[in-house]
C-alpha atoms as a PDB file:
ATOM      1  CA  UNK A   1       2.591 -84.293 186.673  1.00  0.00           C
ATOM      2  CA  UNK A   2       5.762 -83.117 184.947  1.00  0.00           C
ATOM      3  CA  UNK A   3       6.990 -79.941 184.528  1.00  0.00           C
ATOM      4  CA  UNK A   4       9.283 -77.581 183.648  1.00  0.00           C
ATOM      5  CA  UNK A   5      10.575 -74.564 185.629  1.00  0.00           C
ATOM      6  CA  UNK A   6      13.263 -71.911 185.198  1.00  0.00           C
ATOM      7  CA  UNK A   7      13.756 -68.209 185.693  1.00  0.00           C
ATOM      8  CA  UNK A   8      13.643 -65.638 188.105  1.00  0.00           C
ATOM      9  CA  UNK A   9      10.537 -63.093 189.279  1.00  0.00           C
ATOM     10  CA  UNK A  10       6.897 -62.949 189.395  1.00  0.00           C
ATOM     11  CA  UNK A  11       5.636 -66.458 188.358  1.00  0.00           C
ATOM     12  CA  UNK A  12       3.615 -67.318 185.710  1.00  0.00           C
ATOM     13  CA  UNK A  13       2.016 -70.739 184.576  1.00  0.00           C
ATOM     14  CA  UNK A  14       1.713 -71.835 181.102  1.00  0.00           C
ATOM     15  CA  UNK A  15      -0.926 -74.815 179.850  1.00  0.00           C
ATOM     16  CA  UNK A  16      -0.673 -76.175 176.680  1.00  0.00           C
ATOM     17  CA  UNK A  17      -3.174 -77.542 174.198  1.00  0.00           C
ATOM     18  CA  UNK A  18      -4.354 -80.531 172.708  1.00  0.00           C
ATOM     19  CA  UNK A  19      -2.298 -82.309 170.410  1.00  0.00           C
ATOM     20  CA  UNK A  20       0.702 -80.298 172.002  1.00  0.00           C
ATOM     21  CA  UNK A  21       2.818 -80.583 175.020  1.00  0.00           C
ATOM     22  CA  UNK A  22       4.601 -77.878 177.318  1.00  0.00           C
ATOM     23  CA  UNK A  23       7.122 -77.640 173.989  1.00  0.00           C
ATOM     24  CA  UNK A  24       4.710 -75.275 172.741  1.00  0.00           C
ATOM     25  CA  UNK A  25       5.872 -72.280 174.735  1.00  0.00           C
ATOM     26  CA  UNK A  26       9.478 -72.697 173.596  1.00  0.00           C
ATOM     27  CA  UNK A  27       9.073 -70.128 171.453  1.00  0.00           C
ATOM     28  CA  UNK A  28       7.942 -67.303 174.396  1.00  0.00           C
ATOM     29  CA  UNK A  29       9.186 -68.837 177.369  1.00  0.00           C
ATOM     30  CA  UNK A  30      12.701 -68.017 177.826  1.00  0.00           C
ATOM     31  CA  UNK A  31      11.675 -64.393 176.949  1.00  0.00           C
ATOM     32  CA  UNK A  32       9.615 -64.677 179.670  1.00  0.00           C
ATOM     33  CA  UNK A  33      12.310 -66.351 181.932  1.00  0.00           C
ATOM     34  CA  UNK A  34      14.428 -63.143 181.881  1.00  0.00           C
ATOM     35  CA  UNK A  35      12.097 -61.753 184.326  1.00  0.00           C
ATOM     36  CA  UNK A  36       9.591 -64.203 185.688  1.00  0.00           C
ATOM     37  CA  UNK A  37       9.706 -67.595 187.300  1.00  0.00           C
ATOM     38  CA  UNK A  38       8.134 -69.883 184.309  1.00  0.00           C
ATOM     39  CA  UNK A  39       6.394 -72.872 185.218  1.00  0.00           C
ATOM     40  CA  UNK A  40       5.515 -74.749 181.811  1.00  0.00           C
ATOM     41  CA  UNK A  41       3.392 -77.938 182.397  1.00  0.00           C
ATOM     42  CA  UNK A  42       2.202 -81.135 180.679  1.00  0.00           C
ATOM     43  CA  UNK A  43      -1.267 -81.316 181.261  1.00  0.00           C
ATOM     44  CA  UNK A  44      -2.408 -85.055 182.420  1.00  0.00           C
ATOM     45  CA  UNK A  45      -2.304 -87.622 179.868  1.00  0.00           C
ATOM     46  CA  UNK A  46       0.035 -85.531 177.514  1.00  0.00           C
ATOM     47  CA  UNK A  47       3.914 -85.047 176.941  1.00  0.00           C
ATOM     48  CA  UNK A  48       5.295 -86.776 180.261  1.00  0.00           C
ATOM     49  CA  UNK A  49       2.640 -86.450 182.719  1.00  0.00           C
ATOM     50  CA  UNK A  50       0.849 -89.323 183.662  1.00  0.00           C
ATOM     51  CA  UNK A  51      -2.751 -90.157 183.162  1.00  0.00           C
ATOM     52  CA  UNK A  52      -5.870 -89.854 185.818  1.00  0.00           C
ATOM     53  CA  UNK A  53      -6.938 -93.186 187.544  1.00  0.00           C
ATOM     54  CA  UNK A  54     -10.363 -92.369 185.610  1.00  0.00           C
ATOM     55  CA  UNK A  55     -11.730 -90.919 182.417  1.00  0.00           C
ATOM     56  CA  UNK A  56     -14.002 -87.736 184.568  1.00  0.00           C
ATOM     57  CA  UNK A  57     -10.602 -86.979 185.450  1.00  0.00           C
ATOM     58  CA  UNK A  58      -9.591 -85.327 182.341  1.00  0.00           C
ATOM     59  CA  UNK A  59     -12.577 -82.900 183.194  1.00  0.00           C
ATOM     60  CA  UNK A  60     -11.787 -79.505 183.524  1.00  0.00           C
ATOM     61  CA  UNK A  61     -11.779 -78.886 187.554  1.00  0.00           C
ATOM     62  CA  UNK A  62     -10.280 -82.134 187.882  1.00  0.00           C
ATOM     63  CA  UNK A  63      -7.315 -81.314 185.985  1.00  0.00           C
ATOM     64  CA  UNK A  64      -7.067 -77.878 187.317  1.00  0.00           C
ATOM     65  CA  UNK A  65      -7.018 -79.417 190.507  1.00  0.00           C
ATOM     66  CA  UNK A  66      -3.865 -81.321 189.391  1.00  0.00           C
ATOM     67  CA  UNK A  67      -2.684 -78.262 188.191  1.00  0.00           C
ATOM     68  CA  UNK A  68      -2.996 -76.835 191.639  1.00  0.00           C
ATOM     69  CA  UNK A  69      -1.122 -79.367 193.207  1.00  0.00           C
ATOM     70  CA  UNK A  70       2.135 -78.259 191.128  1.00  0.00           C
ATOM     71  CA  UNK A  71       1.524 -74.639 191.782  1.00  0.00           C
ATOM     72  CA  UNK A  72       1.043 -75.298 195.380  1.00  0.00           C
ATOM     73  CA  UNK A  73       4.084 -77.651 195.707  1.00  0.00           C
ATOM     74  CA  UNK A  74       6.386 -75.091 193.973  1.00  0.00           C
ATOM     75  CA  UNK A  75       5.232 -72.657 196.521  1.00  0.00           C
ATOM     76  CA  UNK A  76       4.419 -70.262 194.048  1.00  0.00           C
ATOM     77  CA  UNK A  77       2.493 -67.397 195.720  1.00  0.00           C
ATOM     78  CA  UNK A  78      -0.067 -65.114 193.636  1.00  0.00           C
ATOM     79  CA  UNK A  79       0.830 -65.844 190.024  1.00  0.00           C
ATOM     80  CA  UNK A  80      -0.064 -65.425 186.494  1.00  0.00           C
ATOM     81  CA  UNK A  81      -1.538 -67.959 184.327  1.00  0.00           C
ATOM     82  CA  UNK A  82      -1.631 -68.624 180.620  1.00  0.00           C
ATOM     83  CA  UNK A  83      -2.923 -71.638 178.933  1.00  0.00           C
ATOM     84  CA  UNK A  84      -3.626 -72.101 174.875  1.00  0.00           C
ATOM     85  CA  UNK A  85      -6.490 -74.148 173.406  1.00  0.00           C
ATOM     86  CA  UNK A  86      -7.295 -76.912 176.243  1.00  0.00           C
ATOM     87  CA  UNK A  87      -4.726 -75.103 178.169  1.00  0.00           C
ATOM     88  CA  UNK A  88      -6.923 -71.805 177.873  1.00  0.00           C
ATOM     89  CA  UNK A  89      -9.947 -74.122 179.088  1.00  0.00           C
ATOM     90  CA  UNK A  90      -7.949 -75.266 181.753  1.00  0.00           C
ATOM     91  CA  UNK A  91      -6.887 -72.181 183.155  1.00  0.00           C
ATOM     92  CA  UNK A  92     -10.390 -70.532 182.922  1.00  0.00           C
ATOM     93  CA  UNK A  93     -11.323 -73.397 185.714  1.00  0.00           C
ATOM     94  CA  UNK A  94      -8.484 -72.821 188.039  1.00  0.00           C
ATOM     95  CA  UNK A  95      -9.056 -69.184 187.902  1.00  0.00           C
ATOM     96  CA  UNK A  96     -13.063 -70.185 188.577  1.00  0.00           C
ATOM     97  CA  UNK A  97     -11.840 -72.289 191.402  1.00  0.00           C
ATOM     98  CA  UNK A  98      -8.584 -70.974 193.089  1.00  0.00           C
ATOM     99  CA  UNK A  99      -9.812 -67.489 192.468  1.00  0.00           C
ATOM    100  CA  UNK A 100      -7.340 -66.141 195.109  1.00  0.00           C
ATOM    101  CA  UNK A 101      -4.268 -67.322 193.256  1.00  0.00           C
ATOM    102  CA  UNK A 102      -3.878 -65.975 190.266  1.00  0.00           C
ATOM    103  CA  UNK A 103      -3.269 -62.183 189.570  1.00  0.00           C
ATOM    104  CA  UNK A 104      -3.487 -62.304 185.911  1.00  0.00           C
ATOM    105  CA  UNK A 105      -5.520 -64.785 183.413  1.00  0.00           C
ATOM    106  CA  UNK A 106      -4.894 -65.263 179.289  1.00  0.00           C
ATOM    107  CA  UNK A 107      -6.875 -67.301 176.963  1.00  0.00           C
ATOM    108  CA  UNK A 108      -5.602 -68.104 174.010  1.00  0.00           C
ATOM    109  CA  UNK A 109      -7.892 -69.611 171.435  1.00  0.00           C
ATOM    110  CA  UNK A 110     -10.159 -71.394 173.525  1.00  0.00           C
ATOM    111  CA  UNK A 111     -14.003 -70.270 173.965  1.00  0.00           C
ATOM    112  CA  UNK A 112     -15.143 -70.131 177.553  1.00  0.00           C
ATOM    113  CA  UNK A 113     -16.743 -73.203 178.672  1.00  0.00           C
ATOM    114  CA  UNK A 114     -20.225 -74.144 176.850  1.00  0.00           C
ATOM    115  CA  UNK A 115     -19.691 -71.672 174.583  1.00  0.00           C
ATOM    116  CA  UNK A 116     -17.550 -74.401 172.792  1.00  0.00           C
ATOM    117  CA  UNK A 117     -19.694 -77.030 172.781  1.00  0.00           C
ATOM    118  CA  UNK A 118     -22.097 -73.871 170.949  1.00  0.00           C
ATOM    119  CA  UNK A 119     -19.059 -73.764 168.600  1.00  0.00           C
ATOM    120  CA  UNK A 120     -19.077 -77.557 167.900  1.00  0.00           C
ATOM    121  CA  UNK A 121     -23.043 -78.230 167.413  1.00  0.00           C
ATOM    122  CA  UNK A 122     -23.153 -74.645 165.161  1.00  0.00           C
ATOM    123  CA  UNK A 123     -19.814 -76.179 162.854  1.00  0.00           C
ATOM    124  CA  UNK A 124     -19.482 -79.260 162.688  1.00  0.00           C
ATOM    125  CA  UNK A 125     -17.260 -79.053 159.461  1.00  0.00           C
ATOM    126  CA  UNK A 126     -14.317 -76.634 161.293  1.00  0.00           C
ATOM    127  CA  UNK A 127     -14.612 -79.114 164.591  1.00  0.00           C
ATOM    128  CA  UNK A 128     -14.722 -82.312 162.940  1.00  0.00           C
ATOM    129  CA  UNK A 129     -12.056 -83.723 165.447  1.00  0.00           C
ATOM    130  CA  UNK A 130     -14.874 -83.715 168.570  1.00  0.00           C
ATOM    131  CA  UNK A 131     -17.328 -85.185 166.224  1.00  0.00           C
ATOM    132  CA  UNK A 132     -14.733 -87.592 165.505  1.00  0.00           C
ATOM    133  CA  UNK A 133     -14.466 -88.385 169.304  1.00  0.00           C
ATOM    134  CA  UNK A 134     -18.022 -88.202 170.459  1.00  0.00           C
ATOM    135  CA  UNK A 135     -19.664 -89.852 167.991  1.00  0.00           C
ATOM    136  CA  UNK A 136     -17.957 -93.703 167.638  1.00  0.00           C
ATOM    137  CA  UNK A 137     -18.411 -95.774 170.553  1.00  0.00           C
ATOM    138  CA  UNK A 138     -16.134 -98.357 172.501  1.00  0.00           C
ATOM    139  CA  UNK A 139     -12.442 -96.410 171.888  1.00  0.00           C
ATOM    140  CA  UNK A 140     -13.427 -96.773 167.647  1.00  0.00           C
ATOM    141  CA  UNK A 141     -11.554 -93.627 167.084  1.00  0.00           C
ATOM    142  CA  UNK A 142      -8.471 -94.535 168.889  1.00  0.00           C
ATOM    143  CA  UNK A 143      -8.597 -97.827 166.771  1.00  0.00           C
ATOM    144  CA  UNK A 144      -8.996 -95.925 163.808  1.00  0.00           C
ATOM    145  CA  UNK A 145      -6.196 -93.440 165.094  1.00  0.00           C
ATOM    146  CA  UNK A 146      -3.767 -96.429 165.873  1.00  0.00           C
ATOM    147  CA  UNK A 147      -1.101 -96.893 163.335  1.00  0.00           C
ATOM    148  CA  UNK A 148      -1.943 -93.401 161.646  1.00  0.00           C
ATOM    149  CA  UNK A 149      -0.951 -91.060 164.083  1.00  0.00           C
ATOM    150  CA  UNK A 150       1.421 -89.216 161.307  1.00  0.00           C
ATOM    151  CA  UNK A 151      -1.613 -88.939 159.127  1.00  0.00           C
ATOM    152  CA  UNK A 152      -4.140 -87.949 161.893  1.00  0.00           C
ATOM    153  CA  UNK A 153      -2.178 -85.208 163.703  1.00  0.00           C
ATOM    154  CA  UNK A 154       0.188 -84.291 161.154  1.00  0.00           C
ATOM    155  CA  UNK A 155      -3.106 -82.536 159.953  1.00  0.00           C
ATOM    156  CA  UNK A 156      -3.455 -79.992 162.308  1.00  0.00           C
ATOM    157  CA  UNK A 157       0.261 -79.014 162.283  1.00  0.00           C
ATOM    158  CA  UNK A 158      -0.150 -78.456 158.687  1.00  0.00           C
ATOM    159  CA  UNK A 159      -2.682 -75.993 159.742  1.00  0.00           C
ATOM    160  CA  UNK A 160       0.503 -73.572 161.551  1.00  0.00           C
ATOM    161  CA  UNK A 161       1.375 -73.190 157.356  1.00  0.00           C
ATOM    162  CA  UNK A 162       5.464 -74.377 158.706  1.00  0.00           C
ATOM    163  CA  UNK A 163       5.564 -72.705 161.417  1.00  0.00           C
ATOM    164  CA  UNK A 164       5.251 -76.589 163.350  1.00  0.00           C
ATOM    165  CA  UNK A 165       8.276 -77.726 161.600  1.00  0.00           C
ATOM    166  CA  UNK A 166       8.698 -81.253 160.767  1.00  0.00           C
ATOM    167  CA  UNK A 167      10.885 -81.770 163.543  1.00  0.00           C
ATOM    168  CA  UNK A 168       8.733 -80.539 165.734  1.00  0.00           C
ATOM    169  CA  UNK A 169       5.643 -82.027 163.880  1.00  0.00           C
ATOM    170  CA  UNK A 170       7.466 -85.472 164.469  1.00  0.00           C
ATOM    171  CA  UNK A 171       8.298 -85.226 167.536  1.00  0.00           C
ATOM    172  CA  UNK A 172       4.845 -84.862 168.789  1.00  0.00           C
ATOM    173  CA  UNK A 173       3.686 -87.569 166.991  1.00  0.00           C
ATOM    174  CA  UNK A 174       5.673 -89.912 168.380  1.00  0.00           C
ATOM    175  CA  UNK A 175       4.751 -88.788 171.926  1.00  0.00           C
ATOM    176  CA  UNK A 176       1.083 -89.560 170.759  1.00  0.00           C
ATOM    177  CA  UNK A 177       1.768 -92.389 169.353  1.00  0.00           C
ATOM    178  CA  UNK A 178       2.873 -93.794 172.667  1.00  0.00           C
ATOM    179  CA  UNK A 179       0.118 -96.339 174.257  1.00  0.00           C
ATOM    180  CA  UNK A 180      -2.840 -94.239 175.894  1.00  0.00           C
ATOM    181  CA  UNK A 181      -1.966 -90.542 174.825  1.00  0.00           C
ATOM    182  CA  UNK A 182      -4.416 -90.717 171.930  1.00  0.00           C
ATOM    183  CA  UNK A 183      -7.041 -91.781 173.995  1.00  0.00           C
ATOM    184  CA  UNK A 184      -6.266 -89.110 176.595  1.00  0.00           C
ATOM    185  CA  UNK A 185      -6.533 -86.460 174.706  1.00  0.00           C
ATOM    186  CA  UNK A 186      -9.802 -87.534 173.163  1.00  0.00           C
ATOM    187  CA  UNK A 187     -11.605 -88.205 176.710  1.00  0.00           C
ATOM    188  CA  UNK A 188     -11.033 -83.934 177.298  1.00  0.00           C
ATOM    189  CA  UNK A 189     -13.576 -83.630 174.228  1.00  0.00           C
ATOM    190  CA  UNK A 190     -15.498 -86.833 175.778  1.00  0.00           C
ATOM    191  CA  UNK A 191     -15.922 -85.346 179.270  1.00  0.00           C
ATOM    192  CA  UNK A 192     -15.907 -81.537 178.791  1.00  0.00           C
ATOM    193  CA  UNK A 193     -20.249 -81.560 178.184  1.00  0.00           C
ATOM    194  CA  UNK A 194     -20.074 -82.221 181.903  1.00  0.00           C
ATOM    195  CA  UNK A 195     -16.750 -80.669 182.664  1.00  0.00           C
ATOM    196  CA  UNK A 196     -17.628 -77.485 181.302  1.00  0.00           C
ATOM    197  CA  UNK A 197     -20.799 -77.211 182.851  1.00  0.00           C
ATOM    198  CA  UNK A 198     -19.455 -77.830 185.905  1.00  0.00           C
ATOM    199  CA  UNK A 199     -17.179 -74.318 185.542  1.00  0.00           C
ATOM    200  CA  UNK A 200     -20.411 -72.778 184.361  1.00  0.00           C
ATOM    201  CA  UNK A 201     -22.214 -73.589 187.402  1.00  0.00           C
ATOM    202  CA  UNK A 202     -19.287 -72.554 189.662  1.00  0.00           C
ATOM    203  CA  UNK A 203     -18.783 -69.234 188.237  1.00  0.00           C
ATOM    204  CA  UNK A 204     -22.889 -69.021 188.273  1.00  0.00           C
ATOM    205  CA  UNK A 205     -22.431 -69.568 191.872  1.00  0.00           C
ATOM    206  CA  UNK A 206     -19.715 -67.265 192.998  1.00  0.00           C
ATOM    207  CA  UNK A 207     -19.707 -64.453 190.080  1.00  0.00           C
ATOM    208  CA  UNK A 208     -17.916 -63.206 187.071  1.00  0.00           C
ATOM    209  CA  UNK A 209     -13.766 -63.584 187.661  1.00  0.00           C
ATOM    210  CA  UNK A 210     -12.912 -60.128 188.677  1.00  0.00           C
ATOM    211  CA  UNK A 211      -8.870 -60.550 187.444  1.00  0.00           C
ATOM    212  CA  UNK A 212      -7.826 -59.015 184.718  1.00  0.00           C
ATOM    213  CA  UNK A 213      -8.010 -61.793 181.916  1.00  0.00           C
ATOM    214  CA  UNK A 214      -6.975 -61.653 178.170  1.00  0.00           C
ATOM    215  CA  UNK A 215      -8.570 -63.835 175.695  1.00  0.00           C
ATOM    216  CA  UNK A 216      -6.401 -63.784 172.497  1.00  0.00           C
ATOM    217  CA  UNK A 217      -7.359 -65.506 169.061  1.00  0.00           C
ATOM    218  CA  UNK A 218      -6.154 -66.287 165.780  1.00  0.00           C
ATOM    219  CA  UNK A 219      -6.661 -63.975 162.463  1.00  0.00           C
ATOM    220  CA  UNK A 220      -7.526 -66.324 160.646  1.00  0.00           C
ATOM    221  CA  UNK A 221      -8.967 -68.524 163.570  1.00  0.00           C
ATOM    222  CA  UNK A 222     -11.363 -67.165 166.172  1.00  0.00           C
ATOM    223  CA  UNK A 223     -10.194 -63.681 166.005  1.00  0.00           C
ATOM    224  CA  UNK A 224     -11.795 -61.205 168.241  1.00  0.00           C
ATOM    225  CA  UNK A 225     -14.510 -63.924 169.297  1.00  0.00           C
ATOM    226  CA  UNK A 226     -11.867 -64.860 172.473  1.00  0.00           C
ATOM    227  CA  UNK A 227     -12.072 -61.902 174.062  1.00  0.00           C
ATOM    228  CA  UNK A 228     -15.982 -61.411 173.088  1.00  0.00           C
ATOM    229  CA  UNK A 229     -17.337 -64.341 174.772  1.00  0.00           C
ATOM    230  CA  UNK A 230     -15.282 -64.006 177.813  1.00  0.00           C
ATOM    231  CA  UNK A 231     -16.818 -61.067 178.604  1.00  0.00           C
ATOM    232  CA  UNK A 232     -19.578 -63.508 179.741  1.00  0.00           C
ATOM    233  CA  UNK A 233     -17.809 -64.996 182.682  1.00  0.00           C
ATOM    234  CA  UNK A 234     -15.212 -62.164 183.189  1.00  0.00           C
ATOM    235  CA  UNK A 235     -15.547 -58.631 184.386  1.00  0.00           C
ATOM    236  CA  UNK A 236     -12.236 -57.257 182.909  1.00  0.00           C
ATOM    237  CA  UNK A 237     -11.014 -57.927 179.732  1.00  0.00           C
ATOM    238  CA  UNK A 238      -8.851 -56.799 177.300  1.00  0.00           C
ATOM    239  CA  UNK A 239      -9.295 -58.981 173.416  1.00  0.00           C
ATOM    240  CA  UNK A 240      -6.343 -58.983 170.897  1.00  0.00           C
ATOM    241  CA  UNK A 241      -5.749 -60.741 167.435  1.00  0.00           C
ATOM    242  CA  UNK A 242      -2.839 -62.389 166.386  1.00  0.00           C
ATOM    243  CA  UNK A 243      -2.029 -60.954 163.070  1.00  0.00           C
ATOM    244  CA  UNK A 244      -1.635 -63.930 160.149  1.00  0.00           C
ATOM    245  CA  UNK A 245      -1.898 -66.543 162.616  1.00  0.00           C
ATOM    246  CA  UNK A 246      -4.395 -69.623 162.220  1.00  0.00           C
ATOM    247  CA  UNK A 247      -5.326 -71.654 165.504  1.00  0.00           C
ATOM    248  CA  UNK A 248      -1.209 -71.659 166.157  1.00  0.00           C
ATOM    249  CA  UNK A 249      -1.147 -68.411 167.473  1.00  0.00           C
ATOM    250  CA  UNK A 250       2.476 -69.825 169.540  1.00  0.00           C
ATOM    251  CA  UNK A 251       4.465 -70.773 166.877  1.00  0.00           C
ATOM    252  CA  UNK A 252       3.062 -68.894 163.704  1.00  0.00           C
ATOM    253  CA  UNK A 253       3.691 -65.050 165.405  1.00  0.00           C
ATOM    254  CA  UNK A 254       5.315 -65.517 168.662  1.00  0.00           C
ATOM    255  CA  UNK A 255       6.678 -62.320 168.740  1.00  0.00           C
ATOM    256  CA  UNK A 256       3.749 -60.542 168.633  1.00  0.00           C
ATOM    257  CA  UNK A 257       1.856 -62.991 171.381  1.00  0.00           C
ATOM    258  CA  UNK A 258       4.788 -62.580 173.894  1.00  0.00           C
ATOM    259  CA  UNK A 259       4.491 -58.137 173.003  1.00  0.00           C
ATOM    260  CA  UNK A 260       0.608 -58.507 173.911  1.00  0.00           C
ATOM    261  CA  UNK A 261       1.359 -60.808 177.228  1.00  0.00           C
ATOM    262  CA  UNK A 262       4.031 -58.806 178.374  1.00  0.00           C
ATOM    263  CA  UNK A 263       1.638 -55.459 177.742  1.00  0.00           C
ATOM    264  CA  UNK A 264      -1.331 -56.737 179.661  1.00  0.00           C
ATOM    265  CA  UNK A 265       0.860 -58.491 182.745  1.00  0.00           C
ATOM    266  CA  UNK A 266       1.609 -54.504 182.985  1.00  0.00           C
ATOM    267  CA  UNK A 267      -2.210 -53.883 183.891  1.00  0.00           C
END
């Protein structure tokens, strides 16, 4: 698992989405580093990180059990955690799981759970990219992915409208064009029918999460919807829209994502 980690204070965790590694905080973290210890981390099988022995691994308790083992190691205490798109799915299981670590939980565009998979059978159109992976057989998408990595995720960064500029856009191609990292982020839409369940089931079993969570979505993305279906597996929370911003609520309005972070790590 790799990691980055700088500043000083109360710590707080941040979890990427997919196709993205822990660069996409650059724009909030060292704000954040003034007065917090920021942990930024590549989730398995992205950026740096290495990949799970096997594909149930990229399943949503099994990576927030990797994600434990960086939080423990660091020796960070009672922390907050933030996690965007997969990130935000991510952290919803480690709060479901580790429920005495965290003292504060934000979502940022990322349903809860099945509610996603609700998403994907409802639209098919707007989540073409988990049709894409659950539908050809044998690793066909990866083969049809290979070689075309600008073309195939240089479309979503066109989505951010240039605020994922081509340097940046580049960059994170060529990480996923490295052998394996397109199939790794595929098997997290592969495996979350069962992964996600899974979190259902635990937070069936031990209740709602009683922290203080934020579920924050796009304008022009899933806007209030965050914070609305949360509510189902969450006893406190507070929902916020990200003015202008598409799906790439990090780099297309930063500014106002760090204000409404900062404002709810106050409650």
């Amino acid at each position: 698992m790799h990691y980055v980690k700088g500043g000083q204070g109360p710590a707080i965790v941040l979890l990427h989405g997919w196709p993205e590694d822990l660069q996409a905080f650059q724009k909030i973290a060292p704000d954040l580093a003034k007065d917090h210890t920021v942990v930024a981390i590549d989730l398995p099988g992205f950026g740096d990180s290495g990949f799970p022995k096997t594909d149930d691994g990229y399943q949503a308790l099994a990576v927030a059990a990797d994600v434990h083992a960086v939080t423990r190691s660091l020796n960070l205490g009672r922390f907050d955690l933030l996690g965007h798109d997969w990130g935000g799915a991510i952290a919803l299981a480690y709060a479901a799981e580790y429920r005495s670590d965290l003292g504060h939980l934000a979502i940022l565009e990322a349903p809860p759970t099945t509610d996603y998979l609700n998403l994907v059978q409802t639209r098919p159109g707007t989540f073409w990219w988990d049709w894409l992976a659950n539908g050809p057989k044998d690793d066909l998408a990866e083969q049809l992915i290979d070689g075309k990595e600008s073309a195939f995720y240089g479309s979503f960064y066109k989505e951010a409208d240039g605020a994922i500029d081509k340097a940046e856009s580049d960059g994170l191609i060529a990480v996923f064009s490295k052998p394996g990292h397109t199939h790794a982020g595929l098997e997290y839409f592969r495996e979350q029918d069962t992964g996600n369940k899974a979190v259902d089931a635990l937070i069936a079993k031990d209740g709602k999460l009683t922290i203080p969570v934020l579920g924050i979505g796009g304008e022009h993305s899933m806007g209030p919807a965050i914070g609305t279906l949360t509510a189902r597996v969450a006893e406190h929370v507070t929902t916020d829209v990200v003015p202008g911003a598409n799906h790439w609520v990090l780099e297309e309005n930063p500014a106002y994502v760090l204000s409404s972070v900062r404002n709810f790590l106050k409650s």
